[in-house]
Protein backbone atom coordinates (compact mmCIF):
# COMPACT_ATOMS: atom_id res chain seq x y z
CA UNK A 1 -38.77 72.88 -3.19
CA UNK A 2 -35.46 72.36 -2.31
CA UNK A 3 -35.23 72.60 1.42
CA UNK A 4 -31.67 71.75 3.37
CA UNK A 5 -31.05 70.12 6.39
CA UNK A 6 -29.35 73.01 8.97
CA UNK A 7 -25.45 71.81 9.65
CA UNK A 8 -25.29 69.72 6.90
CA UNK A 9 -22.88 69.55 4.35
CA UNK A 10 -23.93 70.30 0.87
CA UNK A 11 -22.63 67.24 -0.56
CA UNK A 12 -24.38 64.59 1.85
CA UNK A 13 -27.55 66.26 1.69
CA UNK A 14 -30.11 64.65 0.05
CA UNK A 15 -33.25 66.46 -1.46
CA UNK A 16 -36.91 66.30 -2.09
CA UNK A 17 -36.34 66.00 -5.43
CA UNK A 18 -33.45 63.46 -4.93
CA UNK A 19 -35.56 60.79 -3.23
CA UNK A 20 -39.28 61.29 -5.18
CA UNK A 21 -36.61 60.68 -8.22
CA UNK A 22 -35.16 57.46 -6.32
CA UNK A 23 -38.78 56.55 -5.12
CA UNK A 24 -40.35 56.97 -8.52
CA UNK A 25 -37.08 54.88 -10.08
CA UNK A 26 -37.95 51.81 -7.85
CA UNK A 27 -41.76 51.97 -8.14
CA UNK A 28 -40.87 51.98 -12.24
CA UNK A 29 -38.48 48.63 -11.66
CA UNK A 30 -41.04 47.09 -9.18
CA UNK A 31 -43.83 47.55 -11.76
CA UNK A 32 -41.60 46.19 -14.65
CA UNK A 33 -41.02 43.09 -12.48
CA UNK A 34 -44.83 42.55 -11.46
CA UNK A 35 -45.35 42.96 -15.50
CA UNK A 36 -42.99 40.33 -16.15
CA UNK A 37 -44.42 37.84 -13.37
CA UNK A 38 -47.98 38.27 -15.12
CA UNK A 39 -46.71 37.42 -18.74
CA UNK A 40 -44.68 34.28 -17.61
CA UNK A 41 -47.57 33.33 -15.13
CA UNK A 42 -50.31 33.69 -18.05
CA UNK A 43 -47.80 31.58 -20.27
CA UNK A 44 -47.52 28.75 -17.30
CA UNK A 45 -51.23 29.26 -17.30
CA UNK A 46 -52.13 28.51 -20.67
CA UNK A 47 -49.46 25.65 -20.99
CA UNK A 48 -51.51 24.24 -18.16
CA UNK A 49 -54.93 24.64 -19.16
CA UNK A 50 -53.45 23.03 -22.66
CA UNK A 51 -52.20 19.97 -20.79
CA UNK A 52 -55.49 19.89 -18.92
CA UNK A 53 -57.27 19.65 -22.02
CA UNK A 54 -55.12 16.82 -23.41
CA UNK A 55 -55.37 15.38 -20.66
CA UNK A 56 -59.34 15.38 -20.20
CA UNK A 57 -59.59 14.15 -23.96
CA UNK A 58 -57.38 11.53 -23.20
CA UNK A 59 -59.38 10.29 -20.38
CA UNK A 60 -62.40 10.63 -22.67
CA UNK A 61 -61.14 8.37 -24.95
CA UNK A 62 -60.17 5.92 -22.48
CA UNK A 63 -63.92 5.82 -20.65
CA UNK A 64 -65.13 5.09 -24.23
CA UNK A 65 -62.56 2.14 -24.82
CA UNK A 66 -63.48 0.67 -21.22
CA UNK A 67 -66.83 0.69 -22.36
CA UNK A 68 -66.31 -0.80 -25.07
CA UNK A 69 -64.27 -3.47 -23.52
CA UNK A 70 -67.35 -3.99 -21.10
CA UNK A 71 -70.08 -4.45 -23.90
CA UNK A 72 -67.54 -7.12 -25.29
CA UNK A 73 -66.87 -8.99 -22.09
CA UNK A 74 -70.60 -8.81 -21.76
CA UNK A 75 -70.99 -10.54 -25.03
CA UNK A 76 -68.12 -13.05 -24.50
CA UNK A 77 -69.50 -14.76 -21.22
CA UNK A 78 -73.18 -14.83 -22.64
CA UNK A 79 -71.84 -16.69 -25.67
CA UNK A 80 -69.96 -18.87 -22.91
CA UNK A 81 -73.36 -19.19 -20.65
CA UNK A 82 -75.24 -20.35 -24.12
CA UNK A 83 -72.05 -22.60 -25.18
CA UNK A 84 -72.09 -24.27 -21.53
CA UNK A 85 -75.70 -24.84 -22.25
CA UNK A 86 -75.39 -26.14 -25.37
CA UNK A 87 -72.83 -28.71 -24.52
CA UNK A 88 -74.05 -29.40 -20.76
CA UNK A 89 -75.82 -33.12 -21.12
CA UNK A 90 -77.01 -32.90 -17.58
CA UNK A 91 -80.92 -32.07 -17.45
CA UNK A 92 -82.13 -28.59 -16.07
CA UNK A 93 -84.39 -28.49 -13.41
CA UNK A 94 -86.90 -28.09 -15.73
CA UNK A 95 -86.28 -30.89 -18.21
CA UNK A 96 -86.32 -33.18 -14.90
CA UNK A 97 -89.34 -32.57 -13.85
CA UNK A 98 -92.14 -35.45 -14.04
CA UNK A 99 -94.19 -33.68 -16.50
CA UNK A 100 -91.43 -32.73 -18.62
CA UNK A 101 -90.35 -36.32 -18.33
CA UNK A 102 -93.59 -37.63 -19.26
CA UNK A 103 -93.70 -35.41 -22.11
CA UNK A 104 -90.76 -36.77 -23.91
CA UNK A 105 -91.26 -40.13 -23.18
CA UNK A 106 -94.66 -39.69 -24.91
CA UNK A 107 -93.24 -37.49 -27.50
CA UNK A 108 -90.50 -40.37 -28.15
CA UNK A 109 -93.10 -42.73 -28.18
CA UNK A 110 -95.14 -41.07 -30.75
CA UNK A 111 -92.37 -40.37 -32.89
CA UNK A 112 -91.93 -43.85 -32.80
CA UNK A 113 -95.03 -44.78 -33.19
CA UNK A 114 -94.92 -42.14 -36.69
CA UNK A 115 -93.35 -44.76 -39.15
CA UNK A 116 -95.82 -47.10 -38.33
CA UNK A 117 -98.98 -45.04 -38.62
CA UNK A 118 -98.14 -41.85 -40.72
CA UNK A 119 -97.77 -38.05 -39.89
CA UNK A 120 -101.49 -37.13 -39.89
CA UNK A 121 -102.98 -39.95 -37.88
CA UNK A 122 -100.14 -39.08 -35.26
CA UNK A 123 -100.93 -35.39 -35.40
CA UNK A 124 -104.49 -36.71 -34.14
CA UNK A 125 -103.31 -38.73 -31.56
CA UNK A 126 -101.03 -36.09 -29.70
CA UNK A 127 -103.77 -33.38 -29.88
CA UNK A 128 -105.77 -36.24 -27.99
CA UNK A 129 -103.66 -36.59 -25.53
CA UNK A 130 -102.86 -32.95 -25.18
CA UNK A 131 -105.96 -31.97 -25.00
């Protein structure tokens, strides 16, 4: 199918064949670029998702160690809270109260009262007045 173009001359004139040959030759580079594009961007891809998992196991291990460090400080001020209470010489609320008061002053005076008349006749005593 070679068809001319009428007052042309024969070396300017461009065929059928010419361009579908010129046509096809670009279509051929076009898909060898698009094939290239898709191997680098599935490389970039898979670089990324493997920084994406480093990075996810990274923050992994980092919400454990925070947790960790939590539990700890956790620990830490309740051993300060039972410390403070330990040392702290000023009465609670409770231990201030009159019965509490009344309690230990008959408790002290008991105990004193212990050397002079023995463990088991004290025992007797405080489950009289306890009772």
């Amino acid at each position: 199918m070679n068809r001319k173009l009428k007052n042309v001359n024969d070396n300017l004139v461009i065929t059928v064949n010419v361009l579908n040959k010129a046509v096809y030759t670009i279509f051929q580079g076009m898909d060898n670029i698009i094939k290239d594009l898709r191997g680098e961007s599935k490389t970039d891809i898979k670089n990324i998702d493997d920084k994406v998992v480093k990075l996810q196991t990274y923050v992994n291990s980092l919400q454990e160690e925070t947790a960790e460090v939590k539990n700890d400080i956790r620990r830490i001020k309740d051993d300060i809270n039972g410390i403070k209470a330990d040392l702290s010489d000023t009465p609670t609320r409770k231990e201030f109260s009159p019965d509490h008061t009344l309690l230990a002053h008959e408790y002290s005076m008991f105990a004193s009262q212990e050397r002079l008349y023995g463990t088991s006749e004290l025992k007797s005593k405080i489950d009289q007045v306890f009772v």
